[in-house]
C-alpha atoms as a PDB file:
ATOM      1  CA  UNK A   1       8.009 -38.921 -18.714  1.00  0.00           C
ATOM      2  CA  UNK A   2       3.938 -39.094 -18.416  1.00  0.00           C
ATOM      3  CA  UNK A   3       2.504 -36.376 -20.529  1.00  0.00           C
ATOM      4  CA  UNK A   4       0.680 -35.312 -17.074  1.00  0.00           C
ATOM      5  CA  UNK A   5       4.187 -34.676 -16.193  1.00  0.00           C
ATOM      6  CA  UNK A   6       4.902 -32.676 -19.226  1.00  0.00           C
ATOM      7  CA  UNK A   7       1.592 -30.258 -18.759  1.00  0.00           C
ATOM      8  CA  UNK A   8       2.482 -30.145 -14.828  1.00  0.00           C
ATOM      9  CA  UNK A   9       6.326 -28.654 -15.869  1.00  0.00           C
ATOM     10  CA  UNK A  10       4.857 -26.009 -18.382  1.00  0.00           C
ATOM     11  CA  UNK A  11       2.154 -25.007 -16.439  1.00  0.00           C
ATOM     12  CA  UNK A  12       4.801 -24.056 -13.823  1.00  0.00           C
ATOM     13  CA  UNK A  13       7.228 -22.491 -16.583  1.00  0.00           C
ATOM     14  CA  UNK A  14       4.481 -20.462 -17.453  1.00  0.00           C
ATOM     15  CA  UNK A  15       3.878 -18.674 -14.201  1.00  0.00           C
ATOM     16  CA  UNK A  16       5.400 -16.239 -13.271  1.00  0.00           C
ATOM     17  CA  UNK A  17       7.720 -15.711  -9.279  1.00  0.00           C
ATOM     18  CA  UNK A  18       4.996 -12.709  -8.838  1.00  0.00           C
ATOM     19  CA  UNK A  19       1.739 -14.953  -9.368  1.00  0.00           C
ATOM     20  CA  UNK A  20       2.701 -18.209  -7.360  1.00  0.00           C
ATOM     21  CA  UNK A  21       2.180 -15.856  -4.222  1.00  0.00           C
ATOM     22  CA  UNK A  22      -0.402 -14.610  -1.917  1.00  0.00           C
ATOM     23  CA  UNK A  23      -0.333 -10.957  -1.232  1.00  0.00           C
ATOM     24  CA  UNK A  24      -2.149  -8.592   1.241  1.00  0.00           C
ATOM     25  CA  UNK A  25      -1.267  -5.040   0.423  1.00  0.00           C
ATOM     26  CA  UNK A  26      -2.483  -2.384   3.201  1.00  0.00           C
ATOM     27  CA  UNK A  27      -2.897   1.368   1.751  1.00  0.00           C
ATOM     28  CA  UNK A  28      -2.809   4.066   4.475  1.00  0.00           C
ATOM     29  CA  UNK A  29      -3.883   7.048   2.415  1.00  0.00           C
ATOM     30  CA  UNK A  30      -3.439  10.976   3.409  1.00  0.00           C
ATOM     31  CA  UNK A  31      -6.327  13.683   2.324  1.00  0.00           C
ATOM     32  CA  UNK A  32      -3.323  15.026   0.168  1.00  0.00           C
ATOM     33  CA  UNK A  33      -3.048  11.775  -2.007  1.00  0.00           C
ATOM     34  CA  UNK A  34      -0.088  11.493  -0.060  1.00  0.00           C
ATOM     35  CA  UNK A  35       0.568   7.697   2.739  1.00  0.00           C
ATOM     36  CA  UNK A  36       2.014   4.172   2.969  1.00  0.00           C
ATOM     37  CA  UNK A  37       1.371   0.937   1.593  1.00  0.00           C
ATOM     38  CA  UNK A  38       2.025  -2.321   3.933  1.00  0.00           C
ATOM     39  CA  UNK A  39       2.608  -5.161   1.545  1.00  0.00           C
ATOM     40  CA  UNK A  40       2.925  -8.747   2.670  1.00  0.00           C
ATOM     41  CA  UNK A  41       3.461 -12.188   0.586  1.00  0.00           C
ATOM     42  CA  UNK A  42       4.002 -14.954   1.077  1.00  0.00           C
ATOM     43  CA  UNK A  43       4.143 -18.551  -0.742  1.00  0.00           C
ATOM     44  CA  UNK A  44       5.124 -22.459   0.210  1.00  0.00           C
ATOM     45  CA  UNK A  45       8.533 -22.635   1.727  1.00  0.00           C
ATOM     46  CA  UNK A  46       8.797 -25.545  -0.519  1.00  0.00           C
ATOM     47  CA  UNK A  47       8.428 -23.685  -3.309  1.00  0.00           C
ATOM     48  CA  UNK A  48      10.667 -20.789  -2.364  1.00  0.00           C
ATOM     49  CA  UNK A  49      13.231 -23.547  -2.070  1.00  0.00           C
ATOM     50  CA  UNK A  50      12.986 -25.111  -5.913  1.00  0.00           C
ATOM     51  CA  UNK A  51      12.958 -21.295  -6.771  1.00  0.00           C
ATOM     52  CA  UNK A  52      16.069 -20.723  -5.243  1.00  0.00           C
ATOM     53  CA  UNK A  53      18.072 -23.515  -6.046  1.00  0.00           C
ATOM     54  CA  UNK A  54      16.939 -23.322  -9.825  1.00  0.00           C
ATOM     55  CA  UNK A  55      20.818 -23.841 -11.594  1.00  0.00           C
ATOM     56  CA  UNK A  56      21.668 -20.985 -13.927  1.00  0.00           C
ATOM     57  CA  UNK A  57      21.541 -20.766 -17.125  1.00  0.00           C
ATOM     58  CA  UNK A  58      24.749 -21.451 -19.258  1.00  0.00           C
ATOM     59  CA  UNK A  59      26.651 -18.342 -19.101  1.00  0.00           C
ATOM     60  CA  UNK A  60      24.245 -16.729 -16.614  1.00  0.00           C
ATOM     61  CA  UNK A  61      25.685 -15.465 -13.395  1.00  0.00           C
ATOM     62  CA  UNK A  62      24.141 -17.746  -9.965  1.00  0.00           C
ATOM     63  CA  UNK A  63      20.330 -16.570  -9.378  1.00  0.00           C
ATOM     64  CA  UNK A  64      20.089 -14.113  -6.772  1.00  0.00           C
ATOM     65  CA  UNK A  65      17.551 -15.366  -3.416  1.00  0.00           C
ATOM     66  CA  UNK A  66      14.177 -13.770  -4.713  1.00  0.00           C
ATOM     67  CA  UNK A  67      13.138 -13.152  -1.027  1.00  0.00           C
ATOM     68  CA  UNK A  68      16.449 -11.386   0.006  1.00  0.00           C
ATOM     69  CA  UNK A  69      15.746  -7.608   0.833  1.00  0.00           C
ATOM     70  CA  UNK A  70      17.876  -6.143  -2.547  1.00  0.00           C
ATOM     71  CA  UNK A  71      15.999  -8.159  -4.845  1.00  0.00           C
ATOM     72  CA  UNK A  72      12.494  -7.344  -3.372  1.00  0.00           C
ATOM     73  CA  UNK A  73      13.471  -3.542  -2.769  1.00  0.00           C
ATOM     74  CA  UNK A  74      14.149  -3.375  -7.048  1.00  0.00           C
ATOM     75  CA  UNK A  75      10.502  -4.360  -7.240  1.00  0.00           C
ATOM     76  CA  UNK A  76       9.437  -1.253  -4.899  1.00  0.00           C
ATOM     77  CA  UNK A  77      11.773   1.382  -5.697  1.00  0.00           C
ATOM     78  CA  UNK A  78      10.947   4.646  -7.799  1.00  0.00           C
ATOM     79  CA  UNK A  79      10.219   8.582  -8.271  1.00  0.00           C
ATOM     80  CA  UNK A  80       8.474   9.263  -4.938  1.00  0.00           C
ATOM     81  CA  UNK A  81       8.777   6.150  -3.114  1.00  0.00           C
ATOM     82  CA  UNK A  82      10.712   5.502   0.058  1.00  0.00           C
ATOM     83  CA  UNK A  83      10.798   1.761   1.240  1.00  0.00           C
ATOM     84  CA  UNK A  84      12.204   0.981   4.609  1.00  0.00           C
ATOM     85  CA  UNK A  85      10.702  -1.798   7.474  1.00  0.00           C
ATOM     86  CA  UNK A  86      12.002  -5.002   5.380  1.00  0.00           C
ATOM     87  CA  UNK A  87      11.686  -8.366   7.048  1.00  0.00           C
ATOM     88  CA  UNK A  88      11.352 -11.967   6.062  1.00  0.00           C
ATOM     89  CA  UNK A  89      10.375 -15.284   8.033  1.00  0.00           C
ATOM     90  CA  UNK A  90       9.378 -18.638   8.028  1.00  0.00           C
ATOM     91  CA  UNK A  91       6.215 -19.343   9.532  1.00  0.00           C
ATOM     92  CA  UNK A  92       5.673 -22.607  11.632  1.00  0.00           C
ATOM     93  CA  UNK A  93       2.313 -24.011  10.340  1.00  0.00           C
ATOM     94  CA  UNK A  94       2.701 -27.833   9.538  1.00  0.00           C
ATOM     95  CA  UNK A  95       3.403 -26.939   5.805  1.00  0.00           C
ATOM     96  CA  UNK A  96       5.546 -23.648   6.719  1.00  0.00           C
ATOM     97  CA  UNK A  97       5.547 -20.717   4.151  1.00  0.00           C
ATOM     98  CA  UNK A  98       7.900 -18.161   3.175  1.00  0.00           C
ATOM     99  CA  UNK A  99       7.247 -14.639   4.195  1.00  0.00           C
ATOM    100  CA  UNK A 100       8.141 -10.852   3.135  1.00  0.00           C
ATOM    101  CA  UNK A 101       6.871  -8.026   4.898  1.00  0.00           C
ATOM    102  CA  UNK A 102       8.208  -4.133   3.472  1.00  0.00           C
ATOM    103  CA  UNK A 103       6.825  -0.608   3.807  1.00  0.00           C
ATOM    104  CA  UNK A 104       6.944   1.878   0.798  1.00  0.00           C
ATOM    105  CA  UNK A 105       5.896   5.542   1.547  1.00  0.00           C
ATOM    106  CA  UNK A 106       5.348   8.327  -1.094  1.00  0.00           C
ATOM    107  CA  UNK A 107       4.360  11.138  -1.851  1.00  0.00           C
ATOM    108  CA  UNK A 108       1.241  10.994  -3.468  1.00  0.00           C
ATOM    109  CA  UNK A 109      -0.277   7.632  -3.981  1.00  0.00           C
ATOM    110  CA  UNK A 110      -0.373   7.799  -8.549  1.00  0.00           C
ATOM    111  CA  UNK A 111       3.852   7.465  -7.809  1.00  0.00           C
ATOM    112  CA  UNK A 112       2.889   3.633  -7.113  1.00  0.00           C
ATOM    113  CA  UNK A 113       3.156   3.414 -10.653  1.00  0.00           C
ATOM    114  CA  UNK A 114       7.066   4.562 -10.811  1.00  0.00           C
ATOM    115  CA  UNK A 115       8.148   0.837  -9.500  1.00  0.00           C
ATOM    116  CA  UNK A 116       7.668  -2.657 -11.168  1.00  0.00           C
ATOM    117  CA  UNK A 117       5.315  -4.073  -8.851  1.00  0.00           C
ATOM    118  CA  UNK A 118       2.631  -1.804 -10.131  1.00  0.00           C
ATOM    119  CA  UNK A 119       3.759  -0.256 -13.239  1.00  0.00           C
ATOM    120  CA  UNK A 120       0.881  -1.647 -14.879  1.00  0.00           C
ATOM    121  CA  UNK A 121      -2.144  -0.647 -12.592  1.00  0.00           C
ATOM    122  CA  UNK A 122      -3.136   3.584 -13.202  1.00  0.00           C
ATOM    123  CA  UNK A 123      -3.935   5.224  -9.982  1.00  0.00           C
ATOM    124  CA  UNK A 124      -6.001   8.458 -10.108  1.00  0.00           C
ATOM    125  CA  UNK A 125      -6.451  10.701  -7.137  1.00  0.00           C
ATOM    126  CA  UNK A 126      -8.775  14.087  -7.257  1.00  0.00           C
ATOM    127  CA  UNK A 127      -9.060  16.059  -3.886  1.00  0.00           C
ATOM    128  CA  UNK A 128     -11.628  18.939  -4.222  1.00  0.00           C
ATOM    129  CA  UNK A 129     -14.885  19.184  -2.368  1.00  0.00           C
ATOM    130  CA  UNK A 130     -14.370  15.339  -1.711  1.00  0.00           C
ATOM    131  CA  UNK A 131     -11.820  12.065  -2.463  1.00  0.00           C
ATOM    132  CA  UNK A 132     -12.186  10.495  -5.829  1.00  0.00           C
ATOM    133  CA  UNK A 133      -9.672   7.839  -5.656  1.00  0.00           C
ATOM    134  CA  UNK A 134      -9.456   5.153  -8.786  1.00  0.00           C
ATOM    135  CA  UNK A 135      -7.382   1.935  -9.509  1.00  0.00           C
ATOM    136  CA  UNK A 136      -6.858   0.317 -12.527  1.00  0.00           C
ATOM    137  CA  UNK A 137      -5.396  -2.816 -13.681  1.00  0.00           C
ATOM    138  CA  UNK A 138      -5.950  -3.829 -17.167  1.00  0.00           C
ATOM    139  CA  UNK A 139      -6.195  -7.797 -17.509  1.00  0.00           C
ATOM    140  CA  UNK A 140      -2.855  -9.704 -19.108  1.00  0.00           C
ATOM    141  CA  UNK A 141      -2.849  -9.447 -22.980  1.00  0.00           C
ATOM    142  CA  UNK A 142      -3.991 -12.288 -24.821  1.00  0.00           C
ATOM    143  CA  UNK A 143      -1.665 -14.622 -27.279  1.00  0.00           C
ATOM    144  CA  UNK A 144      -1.990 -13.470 -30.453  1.00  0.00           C
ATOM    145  CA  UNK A 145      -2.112 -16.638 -31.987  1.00  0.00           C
ATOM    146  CA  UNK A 146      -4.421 -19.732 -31.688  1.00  0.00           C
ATOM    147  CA  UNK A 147      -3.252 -22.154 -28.914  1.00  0.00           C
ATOM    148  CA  UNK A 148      -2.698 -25.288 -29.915  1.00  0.00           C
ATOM    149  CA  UNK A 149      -4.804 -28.078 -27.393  1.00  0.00           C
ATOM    150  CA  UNK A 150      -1.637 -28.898 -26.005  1.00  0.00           C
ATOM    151  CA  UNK A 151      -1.270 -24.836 -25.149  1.00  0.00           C
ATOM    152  CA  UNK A 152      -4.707 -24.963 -24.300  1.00  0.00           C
ATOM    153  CA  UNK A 153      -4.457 -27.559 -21.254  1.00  0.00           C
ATOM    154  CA  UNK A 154      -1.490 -26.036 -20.150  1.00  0.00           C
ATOM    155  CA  UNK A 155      -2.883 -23.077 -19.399  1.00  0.00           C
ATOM    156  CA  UNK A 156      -6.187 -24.330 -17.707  1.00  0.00           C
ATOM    157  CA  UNK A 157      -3.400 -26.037 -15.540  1.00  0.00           C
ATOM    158  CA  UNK A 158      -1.507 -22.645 -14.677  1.00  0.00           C
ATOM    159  CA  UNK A 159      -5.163 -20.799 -13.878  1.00  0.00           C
ATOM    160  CA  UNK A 160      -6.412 -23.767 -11.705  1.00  0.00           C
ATOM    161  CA  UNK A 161      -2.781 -23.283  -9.676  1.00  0.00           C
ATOM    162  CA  UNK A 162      -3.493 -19.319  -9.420  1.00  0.00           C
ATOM    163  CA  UNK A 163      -6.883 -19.792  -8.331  1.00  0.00           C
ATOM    164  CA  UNK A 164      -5.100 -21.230  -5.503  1.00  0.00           C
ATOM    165  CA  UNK A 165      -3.455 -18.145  -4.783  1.00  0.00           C
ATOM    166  CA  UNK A 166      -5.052 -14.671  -3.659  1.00  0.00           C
ATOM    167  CA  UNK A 167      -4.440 -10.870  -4.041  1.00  0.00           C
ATOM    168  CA  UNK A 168      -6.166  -8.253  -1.537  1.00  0.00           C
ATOM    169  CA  UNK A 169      -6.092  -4.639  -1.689  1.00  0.00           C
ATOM    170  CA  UNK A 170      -7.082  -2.603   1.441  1.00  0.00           C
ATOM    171  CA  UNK A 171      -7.200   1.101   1.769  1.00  0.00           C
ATOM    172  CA  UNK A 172      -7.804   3.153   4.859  1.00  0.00           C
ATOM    173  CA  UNK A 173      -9.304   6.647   3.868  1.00  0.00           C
ATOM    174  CA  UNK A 174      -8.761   9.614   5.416  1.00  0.00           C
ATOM    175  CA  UNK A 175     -12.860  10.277   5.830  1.00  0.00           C
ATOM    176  CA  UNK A 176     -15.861   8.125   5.493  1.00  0.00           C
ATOM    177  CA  UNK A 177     -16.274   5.884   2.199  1.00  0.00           C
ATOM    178  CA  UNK A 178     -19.367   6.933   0.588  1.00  0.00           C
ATOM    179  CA  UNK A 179     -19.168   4.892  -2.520  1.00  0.00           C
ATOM    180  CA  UNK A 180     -17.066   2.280  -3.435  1.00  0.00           C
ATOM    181  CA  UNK A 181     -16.548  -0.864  -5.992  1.00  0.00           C
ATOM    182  CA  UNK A 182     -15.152  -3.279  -2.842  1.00  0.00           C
ATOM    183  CA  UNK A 183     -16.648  -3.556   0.144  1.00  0.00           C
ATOM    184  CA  UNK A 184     -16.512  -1.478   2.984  1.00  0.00           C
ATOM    185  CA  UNK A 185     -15.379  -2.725   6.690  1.00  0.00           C
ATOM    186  CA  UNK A 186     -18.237  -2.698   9.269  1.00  0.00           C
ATOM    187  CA  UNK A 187     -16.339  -1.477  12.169  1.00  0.00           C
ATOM    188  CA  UNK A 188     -14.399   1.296  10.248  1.00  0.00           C
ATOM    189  CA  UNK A 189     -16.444   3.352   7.466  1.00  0.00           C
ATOM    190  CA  UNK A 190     -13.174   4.666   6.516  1.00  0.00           C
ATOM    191  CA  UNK A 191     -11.345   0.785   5.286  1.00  0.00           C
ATOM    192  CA  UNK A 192     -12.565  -0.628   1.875  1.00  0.00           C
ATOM    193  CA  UNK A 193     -11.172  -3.834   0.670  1.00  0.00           C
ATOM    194  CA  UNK A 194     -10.714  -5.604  -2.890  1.00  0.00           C
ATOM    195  CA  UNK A 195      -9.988  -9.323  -3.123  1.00  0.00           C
ATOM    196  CA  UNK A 196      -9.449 -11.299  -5.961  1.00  0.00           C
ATOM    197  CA  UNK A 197      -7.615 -14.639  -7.020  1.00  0.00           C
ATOM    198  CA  UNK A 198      -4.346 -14.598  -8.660  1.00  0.00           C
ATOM    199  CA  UNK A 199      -6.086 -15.952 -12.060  1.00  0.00           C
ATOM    200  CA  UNK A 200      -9.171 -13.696 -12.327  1.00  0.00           C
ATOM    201  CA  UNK A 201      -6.461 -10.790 -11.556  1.00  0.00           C
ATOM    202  CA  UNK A 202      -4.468 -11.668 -14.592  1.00  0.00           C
ATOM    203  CA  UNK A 203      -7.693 -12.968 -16.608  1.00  0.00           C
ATOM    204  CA  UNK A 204     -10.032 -10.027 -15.597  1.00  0.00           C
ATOM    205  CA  UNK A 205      -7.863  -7.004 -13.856  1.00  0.00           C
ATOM    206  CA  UNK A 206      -8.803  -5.136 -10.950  1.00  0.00           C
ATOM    207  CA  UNK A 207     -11.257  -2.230 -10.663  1.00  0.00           C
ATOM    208  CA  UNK A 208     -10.941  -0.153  -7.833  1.00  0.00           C
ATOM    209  CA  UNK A 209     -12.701   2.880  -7.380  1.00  0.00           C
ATOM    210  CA  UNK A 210     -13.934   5.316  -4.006  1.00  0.00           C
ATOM    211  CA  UNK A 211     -15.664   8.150  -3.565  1.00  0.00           C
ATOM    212  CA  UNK A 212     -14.711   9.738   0.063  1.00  0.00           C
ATOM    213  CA  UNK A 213     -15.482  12.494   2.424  1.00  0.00           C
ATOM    214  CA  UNK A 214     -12.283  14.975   2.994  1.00  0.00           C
ATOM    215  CA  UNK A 215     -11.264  13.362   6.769  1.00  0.00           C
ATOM    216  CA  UNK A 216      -8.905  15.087   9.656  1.00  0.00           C
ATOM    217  CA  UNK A 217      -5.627  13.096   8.925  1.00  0.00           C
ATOM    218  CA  UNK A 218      -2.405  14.164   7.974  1.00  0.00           C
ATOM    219  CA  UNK A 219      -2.205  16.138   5.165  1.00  0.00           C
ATOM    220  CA  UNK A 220      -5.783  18.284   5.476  1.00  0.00           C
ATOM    221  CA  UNK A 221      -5.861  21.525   6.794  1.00  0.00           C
ATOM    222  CA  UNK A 222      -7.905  21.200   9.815  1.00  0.00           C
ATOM    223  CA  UNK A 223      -4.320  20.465  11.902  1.00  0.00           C
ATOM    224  CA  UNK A 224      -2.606  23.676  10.698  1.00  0.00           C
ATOM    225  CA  UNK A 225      -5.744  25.836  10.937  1.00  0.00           C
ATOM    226  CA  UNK A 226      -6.139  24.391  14.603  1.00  0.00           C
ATOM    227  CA  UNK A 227      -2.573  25.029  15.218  1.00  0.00           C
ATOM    228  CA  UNK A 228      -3.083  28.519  13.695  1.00  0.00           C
ATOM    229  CA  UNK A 229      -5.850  29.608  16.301  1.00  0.00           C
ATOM    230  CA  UNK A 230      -3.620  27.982  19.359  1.00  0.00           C
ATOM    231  CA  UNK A 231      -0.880  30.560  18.233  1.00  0.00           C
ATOM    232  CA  UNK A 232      -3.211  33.342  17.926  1.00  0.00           C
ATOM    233  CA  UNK A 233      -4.449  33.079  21.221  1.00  0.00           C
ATOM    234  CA  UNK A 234      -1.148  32.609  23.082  1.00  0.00           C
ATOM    235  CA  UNK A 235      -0.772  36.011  21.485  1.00  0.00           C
ATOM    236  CA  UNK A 236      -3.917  37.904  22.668  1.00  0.00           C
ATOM    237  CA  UNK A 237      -3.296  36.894  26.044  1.00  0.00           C
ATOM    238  CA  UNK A 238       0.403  37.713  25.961  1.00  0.00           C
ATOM    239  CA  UNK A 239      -0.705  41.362  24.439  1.00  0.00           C
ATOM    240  CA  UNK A 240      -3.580  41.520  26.775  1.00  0.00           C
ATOM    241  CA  UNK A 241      -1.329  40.259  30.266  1.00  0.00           C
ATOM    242  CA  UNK A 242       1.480  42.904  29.225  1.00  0.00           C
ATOM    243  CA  UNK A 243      -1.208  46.317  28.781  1.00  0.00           C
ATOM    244  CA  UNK A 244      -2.664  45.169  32.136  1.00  0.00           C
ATOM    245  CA  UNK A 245       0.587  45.162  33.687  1.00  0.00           C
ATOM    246  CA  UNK A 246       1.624  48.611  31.774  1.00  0.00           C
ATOM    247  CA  UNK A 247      -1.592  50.523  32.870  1.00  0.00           C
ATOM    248  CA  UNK A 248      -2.091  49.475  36.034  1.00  0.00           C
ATOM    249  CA  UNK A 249      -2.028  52.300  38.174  1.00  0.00           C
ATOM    250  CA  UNK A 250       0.454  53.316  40.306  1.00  0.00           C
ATOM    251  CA  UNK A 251       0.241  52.708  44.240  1.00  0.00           C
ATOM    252  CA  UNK A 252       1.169  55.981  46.453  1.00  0.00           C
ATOM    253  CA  UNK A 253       1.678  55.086  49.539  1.00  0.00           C
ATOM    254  CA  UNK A 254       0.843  58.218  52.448  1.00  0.00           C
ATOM    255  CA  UNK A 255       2.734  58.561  55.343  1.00  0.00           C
ATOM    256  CA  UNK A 256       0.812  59.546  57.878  1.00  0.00           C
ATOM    257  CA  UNK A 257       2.310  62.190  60.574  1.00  0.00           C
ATOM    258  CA  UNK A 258       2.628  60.787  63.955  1.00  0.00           C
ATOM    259  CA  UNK A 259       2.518  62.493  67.195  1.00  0.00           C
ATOM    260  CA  UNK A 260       5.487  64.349  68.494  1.00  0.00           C
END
């Protein structure tokens, strides 16, 4: 075997299922910190295959299908978090590509951090006069030894494969963005995105940070205080129709006397 061979096969050992995949995750997010995440990824359908007909390992149990929907929902499941809306496909470009598409509600946005898929980012969420909304994921720890060259052009062959690959974050606010770290959609005031490739995500981490105005979604209390005043109204004119009818007065009616 060449020894381009040999840096090809650990360049792919080294990577791991979650960065040989593009991913577009969509953020729907409440003025309570509360909302939805759309996630969608999707890789070579060639790929998928040599992934899923890897043999075990002596004395391992068959490998599951990464794609099926009980392997992806262990990724997504945790303390607050609801998935549902599971589907996968195979597209039909001329080099098709494996797709998963999954919802995950909860209850307030920091529970992200309660399943695998982002138990490594920090998500901070502060609600007062405005949104302060934060995202944090720290770059991949470094070997703590000196690679050897051999290590060394391995690697550069996994990053240049990952560069390959991207990662987007977008997040539609409740209210107007006023500040942000990613850049903020020109039709909608209220949709930032963040996108990145797979190897500066791992190298470098992602930053993600907003500063937002308190909007009239779900989960602020404009809805219940509107709700409120409809109720109080329906009252007034309930109290108001019923003393009208009670006070009106009464209508005597005076026969007059006819001739005899």
């Amino acid at each position: 075997m060449s020894k381009k061979l040999v840096y090809l096969f650990i360049a792919l050992a080294l990577l791991s299922f979650a960065s040989c995949i593009n991913y577009d995750n969509e953020i729907t997010l409440n003025n309570d910190g509360s909302g939805k995440i759309h996630i969608h990824y999707w890789m070579a359908e060639s790929m998928y295959n040599m992934m899923k007909g890897q043999p075990p390992k002596e004395g391992e149990a068959p490998k599951a299908d990464p794609f099926s929907e009980e392997e992806v929902a262990k990724s997504y499941q945790g303390e607050g978090l609801k998935v549902s809306g599971f589907k996968t496909f195979k597209d039909e470009e001329k080099e098709p590509n494996r797709h998963v598409e999954l919802d995950v509600s909860f209850t307030n946005i920091t529970n992200l951090s309660n399943c695998k898929e982002f138990e490594k980012w920090v998500f901070q969420f502060d609600a007062k006069d405005s949104i302060v909304f934060s995202a944090v994921l720290p770059p991949e720890a470094k070997p703590d030894k000196e690679m050897t060259e051999e290590e060394k052009k391995s690697a550069k062959s996994a990053s240049d494969m990952l560069a390959g690959y991207s990662y987007t974050m977008t997040i539609k606010f409740p209210g107007k963005v006023l500040e942000t770290s990613g850049t903020i959609d020109t039709e909608d005031p209220t949709k930032v995105k963040w996108t990145t490739t797979m190897s500066a995500k791992n190298d470098e981490g992602m930053n993600l940070t907003a500063k937002v105005e308190k909007g009239k979604g779900a989960g602020g209390p404009l809805p219940l205080i509107i709700f409120g005043g409809f109720i109080v109204v329906i009252i007034i004119i309930a109290i108001v129709a019923g003393g009208k009818k009670k006070g009106a007065p009464e209508v005597v009616t005076e026969e007059v006397p006819g001739d005899e």
